[in-house]
PDB file of N, CA and C in Angstrom:
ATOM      1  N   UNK A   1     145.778 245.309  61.703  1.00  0.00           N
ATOM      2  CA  UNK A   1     145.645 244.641  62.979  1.00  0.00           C
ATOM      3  C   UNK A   1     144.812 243.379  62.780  1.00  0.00           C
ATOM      4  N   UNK A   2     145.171 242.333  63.486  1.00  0.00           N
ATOM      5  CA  UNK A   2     144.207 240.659  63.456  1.00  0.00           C
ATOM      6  C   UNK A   2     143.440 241.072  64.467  1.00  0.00           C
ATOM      7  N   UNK A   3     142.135 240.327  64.466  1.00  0.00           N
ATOM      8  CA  UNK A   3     141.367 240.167  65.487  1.00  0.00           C
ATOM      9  C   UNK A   3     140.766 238.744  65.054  1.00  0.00           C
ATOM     10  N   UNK A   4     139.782 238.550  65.665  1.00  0.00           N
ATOM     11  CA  UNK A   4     138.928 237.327  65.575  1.00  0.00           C
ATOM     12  C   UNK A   4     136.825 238.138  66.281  1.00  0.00           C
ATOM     13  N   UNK A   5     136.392 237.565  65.187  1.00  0.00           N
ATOM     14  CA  UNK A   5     135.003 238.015  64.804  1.00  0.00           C
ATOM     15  C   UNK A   5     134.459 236.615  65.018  1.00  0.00           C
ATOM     16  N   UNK A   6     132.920 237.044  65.920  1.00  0.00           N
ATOM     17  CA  UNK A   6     132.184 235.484  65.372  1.00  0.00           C
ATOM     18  C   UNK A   6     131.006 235.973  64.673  1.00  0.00           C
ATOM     19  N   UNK A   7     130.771 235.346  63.792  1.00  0.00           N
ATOM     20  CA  UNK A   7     129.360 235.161  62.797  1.00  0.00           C
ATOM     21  C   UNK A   7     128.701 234.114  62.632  1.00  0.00           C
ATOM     22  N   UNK A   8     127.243 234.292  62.425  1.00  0.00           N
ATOM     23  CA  UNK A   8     126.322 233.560  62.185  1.00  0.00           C
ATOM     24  C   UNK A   8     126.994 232.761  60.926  1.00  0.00           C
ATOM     25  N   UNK A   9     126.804 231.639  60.663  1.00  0.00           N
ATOM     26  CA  UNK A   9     126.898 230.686  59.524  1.00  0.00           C
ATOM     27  C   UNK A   9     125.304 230.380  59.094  1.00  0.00           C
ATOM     28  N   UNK A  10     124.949 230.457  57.865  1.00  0.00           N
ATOM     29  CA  UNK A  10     123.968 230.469  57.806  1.00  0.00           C
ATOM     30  C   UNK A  10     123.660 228.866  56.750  1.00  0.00           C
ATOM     31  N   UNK A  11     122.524 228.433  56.722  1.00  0.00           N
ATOM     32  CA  UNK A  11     122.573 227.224  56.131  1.00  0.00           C
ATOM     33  C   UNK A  11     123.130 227.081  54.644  1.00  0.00           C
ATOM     34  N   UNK A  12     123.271 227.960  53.892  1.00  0.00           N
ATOM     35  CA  UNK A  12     124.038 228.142  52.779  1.00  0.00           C
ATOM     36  C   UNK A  12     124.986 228.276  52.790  1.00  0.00           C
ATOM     37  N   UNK A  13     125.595 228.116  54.206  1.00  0.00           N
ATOM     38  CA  UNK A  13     127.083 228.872  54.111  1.00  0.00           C
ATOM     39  C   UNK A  13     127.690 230.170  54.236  1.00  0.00           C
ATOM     40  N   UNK A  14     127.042 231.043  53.703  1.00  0.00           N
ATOM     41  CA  UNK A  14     127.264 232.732  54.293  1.00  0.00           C
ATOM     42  C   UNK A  14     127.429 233.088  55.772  1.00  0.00           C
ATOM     43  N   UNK A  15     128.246 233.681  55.306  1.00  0.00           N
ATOM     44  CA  UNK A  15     128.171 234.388  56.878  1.00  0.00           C
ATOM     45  C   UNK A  15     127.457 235.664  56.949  1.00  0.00           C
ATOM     46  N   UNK A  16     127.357 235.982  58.487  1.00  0.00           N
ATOM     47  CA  UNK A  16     126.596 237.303  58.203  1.00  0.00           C
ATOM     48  C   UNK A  16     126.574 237.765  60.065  1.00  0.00           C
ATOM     49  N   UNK A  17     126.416 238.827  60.253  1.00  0.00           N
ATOM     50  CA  UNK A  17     126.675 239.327  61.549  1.00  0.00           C
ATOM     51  C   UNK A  17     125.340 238.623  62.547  1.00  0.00           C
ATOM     52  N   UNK A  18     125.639 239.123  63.790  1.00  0.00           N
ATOM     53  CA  UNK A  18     125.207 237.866  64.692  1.00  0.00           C
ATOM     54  C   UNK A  18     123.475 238.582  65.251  1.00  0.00           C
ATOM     55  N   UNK A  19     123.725 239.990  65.104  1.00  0.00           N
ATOM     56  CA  UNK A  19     122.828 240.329  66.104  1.00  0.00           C
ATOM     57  C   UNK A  19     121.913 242.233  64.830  1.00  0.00           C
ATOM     58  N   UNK A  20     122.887 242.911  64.376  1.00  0.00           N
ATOM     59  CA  UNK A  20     122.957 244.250  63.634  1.00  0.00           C
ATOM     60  C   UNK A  20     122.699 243.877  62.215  1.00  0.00           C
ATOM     61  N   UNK A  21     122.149 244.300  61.713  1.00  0.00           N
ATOM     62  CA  UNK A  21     122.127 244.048  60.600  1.00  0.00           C
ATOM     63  C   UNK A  21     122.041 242.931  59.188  1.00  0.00           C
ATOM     64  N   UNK A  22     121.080 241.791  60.465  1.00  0.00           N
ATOM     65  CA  UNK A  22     121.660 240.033  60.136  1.00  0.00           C
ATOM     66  C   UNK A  22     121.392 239.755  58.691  1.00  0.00           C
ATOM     67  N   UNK A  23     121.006 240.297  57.943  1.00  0.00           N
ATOM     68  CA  UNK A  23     120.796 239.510  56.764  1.00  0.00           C
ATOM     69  C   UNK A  23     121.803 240.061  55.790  1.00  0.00           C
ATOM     70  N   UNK A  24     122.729 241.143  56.051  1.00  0.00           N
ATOM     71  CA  UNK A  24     123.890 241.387  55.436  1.00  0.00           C
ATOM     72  C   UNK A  24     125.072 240.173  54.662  1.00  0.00           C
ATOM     73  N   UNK A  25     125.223 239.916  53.989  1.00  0.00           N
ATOM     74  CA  UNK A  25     126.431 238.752  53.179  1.00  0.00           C
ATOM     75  C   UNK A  25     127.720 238.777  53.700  1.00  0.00           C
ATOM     76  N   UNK A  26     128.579 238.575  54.081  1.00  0.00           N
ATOM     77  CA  UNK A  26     130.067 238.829  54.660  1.00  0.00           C
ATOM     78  C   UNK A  26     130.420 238.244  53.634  1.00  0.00           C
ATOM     79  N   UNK A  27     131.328 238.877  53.058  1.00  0.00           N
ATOM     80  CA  UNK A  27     132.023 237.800  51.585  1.00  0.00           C
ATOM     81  C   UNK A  27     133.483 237.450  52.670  1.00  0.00           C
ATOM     82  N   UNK A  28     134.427 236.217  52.081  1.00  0.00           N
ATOM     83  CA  UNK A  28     135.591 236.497  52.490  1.00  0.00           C
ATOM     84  C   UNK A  28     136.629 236.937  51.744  1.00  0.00           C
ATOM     85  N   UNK A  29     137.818 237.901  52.542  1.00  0.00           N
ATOM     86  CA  UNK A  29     138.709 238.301  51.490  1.00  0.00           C
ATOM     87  C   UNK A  29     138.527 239.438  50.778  1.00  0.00           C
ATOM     88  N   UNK A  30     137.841 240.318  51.370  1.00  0.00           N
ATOM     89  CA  UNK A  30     137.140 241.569  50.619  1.00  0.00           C
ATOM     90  C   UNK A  30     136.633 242.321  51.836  1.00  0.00           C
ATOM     91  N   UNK A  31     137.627 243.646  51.718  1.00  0.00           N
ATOM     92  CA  UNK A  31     137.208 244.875  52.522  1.00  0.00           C
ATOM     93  C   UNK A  31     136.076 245.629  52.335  1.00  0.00           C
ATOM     94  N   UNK A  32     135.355 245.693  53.760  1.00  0.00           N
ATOM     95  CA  UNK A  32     134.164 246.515  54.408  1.00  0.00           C
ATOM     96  C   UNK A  32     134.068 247.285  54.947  1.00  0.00           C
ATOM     97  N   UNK A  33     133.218 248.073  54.558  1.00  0.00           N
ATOM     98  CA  UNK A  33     133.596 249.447  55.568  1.00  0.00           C
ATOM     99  C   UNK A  33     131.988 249.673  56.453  1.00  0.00           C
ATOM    100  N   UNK A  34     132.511 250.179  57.485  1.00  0.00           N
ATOM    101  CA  UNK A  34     131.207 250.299  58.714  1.00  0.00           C
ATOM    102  C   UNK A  34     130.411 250.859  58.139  1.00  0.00           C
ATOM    103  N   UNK A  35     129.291 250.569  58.720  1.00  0.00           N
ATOM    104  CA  UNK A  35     128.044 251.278  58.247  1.00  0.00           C
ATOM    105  C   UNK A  35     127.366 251.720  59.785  1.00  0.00           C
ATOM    106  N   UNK A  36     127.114 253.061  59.534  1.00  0.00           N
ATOM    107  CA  UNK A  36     127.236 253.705  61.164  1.00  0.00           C
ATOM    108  C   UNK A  36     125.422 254.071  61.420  1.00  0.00           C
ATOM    109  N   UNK A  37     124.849 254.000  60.022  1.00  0.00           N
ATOM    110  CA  UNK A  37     123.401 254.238  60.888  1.00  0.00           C
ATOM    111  C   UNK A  37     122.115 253.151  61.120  1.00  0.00           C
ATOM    112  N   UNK A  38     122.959 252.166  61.430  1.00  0.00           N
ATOM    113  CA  UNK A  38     121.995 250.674  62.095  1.00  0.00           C
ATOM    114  C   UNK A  38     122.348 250.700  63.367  1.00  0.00           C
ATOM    115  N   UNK A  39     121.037 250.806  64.211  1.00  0.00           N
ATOM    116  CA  UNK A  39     120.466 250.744  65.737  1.00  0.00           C
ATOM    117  C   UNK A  39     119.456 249.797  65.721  1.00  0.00           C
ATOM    118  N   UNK A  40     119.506 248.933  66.812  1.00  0.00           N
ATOM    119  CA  UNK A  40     118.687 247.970  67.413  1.00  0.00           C
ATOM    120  C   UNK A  40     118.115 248.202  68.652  1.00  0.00           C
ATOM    121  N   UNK A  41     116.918 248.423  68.927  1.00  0.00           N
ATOM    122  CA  UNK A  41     116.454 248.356  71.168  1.00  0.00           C
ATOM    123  C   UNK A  41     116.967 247.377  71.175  1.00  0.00           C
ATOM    124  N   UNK A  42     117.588 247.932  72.196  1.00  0.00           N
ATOM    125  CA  UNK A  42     117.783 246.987  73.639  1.00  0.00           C
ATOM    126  C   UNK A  42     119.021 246.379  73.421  1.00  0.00           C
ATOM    127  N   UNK A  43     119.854 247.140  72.473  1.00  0.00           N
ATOM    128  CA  UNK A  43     121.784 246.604  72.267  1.00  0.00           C
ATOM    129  C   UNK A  43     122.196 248.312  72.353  1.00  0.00           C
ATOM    130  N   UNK A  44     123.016 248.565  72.761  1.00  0.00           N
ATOM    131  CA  UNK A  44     124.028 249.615  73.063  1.00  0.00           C
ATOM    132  C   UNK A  44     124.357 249.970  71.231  1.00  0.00           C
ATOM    133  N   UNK A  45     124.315 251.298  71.373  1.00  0.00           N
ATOM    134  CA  UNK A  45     124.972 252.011  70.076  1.00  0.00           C
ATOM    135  C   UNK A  45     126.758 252.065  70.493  1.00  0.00           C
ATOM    136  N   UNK A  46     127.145 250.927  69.132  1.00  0.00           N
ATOM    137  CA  UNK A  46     128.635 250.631  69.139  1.00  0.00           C
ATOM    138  C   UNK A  46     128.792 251.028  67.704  1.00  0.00           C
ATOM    139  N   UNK A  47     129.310 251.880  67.031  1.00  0.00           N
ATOM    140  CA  UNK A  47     129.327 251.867  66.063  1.00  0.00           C
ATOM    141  C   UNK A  47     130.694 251.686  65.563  1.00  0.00           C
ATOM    142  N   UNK A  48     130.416 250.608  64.235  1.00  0.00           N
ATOM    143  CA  UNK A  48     131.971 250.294  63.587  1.00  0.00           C
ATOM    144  C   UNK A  48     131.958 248.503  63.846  1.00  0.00           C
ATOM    145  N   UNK A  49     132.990 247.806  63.563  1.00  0.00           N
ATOM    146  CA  UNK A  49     132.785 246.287  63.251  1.00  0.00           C
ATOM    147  C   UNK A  49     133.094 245.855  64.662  1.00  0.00           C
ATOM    148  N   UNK A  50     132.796 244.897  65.471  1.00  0.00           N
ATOM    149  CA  UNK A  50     133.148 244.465  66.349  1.00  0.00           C
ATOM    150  C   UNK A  50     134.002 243.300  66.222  1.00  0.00           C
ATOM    151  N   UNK A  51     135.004 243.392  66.848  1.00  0.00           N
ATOM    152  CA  UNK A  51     136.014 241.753  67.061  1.00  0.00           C
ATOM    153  C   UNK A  51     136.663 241.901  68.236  1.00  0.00           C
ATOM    154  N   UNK A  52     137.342 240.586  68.736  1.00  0.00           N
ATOM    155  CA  UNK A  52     137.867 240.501  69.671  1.00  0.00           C
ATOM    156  C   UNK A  52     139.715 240.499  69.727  1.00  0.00           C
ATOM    157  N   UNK A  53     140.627 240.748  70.795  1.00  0.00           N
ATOM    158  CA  UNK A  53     142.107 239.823  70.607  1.00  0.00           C
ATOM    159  C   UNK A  53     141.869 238.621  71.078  1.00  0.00           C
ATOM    160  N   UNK A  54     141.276 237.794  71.242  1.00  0.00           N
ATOM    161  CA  UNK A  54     141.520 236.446  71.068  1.00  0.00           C
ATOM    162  C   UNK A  54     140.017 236.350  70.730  1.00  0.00           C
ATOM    163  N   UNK A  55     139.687 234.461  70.118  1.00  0.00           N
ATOM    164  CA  UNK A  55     138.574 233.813  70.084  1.00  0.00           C
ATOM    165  C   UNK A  55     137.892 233.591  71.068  1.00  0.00           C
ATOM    166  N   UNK A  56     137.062 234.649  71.544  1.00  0.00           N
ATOM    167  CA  UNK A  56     136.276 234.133  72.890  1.00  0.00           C
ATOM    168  C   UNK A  56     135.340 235.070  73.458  1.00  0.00           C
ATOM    169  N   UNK A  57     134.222 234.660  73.759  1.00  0.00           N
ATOM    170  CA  UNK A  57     132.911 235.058  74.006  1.00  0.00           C
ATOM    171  C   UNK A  57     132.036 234.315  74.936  1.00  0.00           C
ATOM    172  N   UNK A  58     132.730 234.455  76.286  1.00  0.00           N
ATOM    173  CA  UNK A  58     131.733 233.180  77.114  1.00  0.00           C
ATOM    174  C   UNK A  58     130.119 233.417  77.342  1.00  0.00           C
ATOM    175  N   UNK A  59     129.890 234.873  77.143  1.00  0.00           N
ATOM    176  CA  UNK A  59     128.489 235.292  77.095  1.00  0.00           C
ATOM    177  C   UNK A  59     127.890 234.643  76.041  1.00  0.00           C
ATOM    178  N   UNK A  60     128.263 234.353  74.457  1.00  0.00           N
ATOM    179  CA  UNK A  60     127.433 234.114  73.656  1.00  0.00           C
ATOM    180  C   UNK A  60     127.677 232.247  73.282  1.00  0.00           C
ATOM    181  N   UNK A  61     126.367 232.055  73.114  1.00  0.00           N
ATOM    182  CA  UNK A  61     126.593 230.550  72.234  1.00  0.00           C
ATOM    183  C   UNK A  61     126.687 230.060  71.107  1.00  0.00           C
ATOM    184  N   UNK A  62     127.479 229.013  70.721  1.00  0.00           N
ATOM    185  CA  UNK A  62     127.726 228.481  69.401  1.00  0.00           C
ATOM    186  C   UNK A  62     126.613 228.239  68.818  1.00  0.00           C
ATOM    187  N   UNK A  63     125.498 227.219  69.359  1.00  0.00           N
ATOM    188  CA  UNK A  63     124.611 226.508  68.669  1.00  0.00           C
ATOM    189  C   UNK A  63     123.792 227.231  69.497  1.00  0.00           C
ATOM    190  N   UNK A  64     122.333 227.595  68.452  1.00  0.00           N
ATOM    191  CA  UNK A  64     121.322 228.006  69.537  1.00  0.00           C
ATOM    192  C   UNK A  64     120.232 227.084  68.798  1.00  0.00           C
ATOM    193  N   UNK A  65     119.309 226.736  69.880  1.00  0.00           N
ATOM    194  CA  UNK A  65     117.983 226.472  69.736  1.00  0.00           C
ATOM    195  C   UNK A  65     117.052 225.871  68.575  1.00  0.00           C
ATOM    196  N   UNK A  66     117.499 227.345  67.539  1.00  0.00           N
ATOM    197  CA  UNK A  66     116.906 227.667  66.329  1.00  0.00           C
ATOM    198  C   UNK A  66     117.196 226.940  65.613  1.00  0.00           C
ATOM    199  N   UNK A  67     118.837 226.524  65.950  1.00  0.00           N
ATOM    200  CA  UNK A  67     119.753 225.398  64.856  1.00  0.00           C
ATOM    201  C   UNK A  67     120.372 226.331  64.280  1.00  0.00           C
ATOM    202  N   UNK A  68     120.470 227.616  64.784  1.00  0.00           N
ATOM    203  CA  UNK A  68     121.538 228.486  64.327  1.00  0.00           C
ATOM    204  C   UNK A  68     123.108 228.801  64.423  1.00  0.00           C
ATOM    205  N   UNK A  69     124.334 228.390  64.005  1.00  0.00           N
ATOM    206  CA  UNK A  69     125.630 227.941  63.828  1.00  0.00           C
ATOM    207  C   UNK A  69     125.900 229.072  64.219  1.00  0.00           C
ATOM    208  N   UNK A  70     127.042 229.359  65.215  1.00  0.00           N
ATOM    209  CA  UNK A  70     128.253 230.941  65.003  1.00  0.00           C
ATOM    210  C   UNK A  70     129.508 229.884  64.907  1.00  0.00           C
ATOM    211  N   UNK A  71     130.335 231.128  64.242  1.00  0.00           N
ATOM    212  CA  UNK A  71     131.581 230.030  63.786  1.00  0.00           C
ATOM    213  C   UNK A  71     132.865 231.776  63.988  1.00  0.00           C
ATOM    214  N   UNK A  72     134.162 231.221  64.755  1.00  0.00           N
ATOM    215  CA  UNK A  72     135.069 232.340  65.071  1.00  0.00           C
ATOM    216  C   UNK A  72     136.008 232.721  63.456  1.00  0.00           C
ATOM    217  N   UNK A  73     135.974 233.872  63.298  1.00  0.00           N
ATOM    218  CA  UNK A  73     136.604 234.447  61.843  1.00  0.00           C
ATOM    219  C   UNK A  73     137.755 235.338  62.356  1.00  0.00           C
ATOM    220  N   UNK A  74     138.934 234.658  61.627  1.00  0.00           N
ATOM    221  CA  UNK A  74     140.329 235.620  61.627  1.00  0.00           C
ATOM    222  C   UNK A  74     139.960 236.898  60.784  1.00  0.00           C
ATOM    223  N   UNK A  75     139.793 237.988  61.616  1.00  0.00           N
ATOM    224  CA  UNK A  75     139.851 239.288  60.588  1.00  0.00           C
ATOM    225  C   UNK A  75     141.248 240.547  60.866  1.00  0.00           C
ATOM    226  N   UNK A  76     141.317 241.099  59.809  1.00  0.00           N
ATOM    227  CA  UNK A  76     142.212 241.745  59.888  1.00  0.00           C
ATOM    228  C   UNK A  76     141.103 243.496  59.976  1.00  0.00           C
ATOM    229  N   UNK A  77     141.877 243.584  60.489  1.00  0.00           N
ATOM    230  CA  UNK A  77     141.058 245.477  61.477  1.00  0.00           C
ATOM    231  C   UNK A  77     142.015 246.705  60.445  1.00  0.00           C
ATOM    232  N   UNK A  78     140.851 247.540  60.275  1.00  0.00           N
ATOM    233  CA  UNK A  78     141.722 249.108  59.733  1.00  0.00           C
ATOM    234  C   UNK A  78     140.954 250.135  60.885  1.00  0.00           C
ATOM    235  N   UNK A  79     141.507 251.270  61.274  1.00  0.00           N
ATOM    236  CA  UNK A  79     141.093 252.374  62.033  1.00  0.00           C
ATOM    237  C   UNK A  79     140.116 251.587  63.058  1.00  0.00           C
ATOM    238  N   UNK A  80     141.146 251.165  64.227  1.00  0.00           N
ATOM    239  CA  UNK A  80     140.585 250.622  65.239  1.00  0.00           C
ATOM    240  C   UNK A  80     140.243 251.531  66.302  1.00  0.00           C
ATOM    241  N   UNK A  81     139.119 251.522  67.732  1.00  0.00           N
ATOM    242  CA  UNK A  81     138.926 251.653  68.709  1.00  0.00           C
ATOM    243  C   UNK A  81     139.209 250.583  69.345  1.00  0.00           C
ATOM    244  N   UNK A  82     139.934 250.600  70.730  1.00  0.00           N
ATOM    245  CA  UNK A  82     139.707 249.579  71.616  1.00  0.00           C
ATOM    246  C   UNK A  82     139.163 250.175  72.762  1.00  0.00           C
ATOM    247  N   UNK A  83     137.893 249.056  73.128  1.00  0.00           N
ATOM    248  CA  UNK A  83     137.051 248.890  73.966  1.00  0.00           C
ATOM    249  C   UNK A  83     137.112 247.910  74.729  1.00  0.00           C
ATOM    250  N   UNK A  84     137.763 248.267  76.588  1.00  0.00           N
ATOM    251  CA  UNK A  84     137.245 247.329  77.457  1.00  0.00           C
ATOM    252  C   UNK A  84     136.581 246.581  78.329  1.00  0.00           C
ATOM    253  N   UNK A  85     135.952 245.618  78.145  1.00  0.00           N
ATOM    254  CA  UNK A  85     135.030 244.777  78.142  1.00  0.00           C
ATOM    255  C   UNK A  85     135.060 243.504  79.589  1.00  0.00           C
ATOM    256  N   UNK A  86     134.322 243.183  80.087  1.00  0.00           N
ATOM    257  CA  UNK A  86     134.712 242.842  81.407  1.00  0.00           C
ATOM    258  C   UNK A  86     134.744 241.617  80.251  1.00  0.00           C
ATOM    259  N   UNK A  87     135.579 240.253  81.200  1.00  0.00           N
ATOM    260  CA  UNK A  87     136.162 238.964  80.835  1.00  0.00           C
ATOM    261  C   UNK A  87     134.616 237.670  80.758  1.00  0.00           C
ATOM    262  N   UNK A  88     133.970 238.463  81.074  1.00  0.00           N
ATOM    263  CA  UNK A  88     132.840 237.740  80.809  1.00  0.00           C
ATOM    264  C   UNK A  88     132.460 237.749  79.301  1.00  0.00           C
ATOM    265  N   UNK A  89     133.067 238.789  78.524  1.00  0.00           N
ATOM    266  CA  UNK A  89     132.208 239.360  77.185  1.00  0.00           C
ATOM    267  C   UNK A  89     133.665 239.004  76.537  1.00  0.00           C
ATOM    268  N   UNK A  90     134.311 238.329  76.217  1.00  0.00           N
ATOM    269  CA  UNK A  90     136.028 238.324  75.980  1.00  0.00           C
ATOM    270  C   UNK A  90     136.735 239.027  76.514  1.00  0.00           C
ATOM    271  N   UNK A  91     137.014 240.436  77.387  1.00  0.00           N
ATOM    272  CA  UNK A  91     137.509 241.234  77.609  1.00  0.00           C
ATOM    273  C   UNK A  91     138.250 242.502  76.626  1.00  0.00           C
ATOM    274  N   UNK A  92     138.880 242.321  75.966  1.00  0.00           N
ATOM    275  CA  UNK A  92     139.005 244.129  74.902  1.00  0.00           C
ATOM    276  C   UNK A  92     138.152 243.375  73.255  1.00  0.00           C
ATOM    277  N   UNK A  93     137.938 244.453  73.499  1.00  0.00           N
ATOM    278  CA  UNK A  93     136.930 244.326  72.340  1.00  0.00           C
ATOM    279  C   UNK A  93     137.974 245.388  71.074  1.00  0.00           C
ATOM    280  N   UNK A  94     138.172 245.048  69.517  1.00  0.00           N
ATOM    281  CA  UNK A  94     138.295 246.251  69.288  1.00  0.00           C
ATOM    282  C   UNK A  94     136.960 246.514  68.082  1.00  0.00           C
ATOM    283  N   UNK A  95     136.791 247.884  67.474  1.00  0.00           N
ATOM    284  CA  UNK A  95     135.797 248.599  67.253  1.00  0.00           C
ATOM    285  C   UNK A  95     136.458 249.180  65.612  1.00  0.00           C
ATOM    286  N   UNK A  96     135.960 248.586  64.690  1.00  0.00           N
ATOM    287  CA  UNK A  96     137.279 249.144  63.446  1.00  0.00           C
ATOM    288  C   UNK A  96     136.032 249.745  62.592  1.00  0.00           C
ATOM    289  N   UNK A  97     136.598 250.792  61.430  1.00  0.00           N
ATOM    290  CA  UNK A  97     136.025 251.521  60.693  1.00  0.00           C
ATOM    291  C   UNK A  97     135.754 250.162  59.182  1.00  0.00           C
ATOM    292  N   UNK A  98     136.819 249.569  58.669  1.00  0.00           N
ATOM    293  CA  UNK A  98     137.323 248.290  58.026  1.00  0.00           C
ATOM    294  C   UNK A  98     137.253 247.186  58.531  1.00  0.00           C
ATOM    295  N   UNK A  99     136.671 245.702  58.097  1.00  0.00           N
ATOM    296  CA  UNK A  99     137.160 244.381  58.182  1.00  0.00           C
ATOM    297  C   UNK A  99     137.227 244.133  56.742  1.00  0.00           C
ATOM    298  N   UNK A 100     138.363 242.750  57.021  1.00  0.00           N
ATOM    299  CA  UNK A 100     138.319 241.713  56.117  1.00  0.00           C
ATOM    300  C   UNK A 100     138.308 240.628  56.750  1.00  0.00           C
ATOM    301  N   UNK A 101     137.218 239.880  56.743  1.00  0.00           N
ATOM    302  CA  UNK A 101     137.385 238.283  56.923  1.00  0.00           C
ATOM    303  C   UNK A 101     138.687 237.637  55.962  1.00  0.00           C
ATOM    304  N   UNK A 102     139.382 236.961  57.237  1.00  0.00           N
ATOM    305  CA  UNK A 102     140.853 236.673  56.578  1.00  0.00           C
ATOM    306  C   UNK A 102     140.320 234.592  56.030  1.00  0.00           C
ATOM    307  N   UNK A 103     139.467 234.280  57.167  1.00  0.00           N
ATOM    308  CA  UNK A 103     139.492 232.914  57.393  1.00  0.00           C
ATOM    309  C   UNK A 103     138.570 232.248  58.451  1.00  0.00           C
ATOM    310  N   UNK A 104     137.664 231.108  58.095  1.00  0.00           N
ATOM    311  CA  UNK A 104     136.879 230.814  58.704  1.00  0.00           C
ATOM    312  C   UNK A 104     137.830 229.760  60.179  1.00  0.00           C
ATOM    313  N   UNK A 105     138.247 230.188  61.567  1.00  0.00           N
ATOM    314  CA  UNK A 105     139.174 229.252  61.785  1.00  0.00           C
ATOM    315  C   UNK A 105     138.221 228.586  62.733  1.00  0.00           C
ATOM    316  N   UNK A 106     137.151 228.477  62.891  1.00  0.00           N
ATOM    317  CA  UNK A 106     136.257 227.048  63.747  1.00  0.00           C
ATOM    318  C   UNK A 106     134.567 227.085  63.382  1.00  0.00           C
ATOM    319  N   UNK A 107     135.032 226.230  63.218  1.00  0.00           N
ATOM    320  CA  UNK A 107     133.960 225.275  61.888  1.00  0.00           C
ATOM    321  C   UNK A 107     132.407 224.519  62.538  1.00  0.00           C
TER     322      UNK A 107
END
């Protein structure tokens, strides 16, 4: 299954998740598998990769503050959940056991 993921871009270039686990590496082109026992206060226990069906997240911002970059990633999904999400948050979310970052598509 495709979805679309956004990640932190980090000044080297890496990517890496936005909010769980941030200092993790995202390589591209190379399958991941969830890692189910990272919890954060004050974020909801979602466990498994988060992405969206389309590029879009009106809740979150591109550029923050910090000078911190998110950039939208074509991923391809294995053993999905779908989760729906009011249209404020993209609306379906899906929830996969697997990603692969396929492609960085906004820069």
């Amino acid at each position: 299954m495709i979805g679309y993921k956004l990640f932190t871009k980090r000044k080297d270039g890496t990517l890496g998740p936005l909010f769980i686990n941030r200092k993790l590496v995202i390589p591209l082109g190379e399958w991941l598998q969830a890692e189910y026992h990272h919890r954060k206060k004050g974020f909801a226990y979602r466990p498994g990769w988060h992405a969206c069906a389309v590029a879009v997240a009106p809740h979150l911002k591109m550029r923050l503050a910090s000078g911190e970059q998110r950039v939208w990633c074509k991923v391809e999904l294995e053993d999905v959940a779908v989760e729906e999400r009011p249209a404020a948050q993209g609306g379906k979310w899906f929830l996969a056991d697997r990603l692969k970052v396929l492609e960085i598509i906004e820069d």
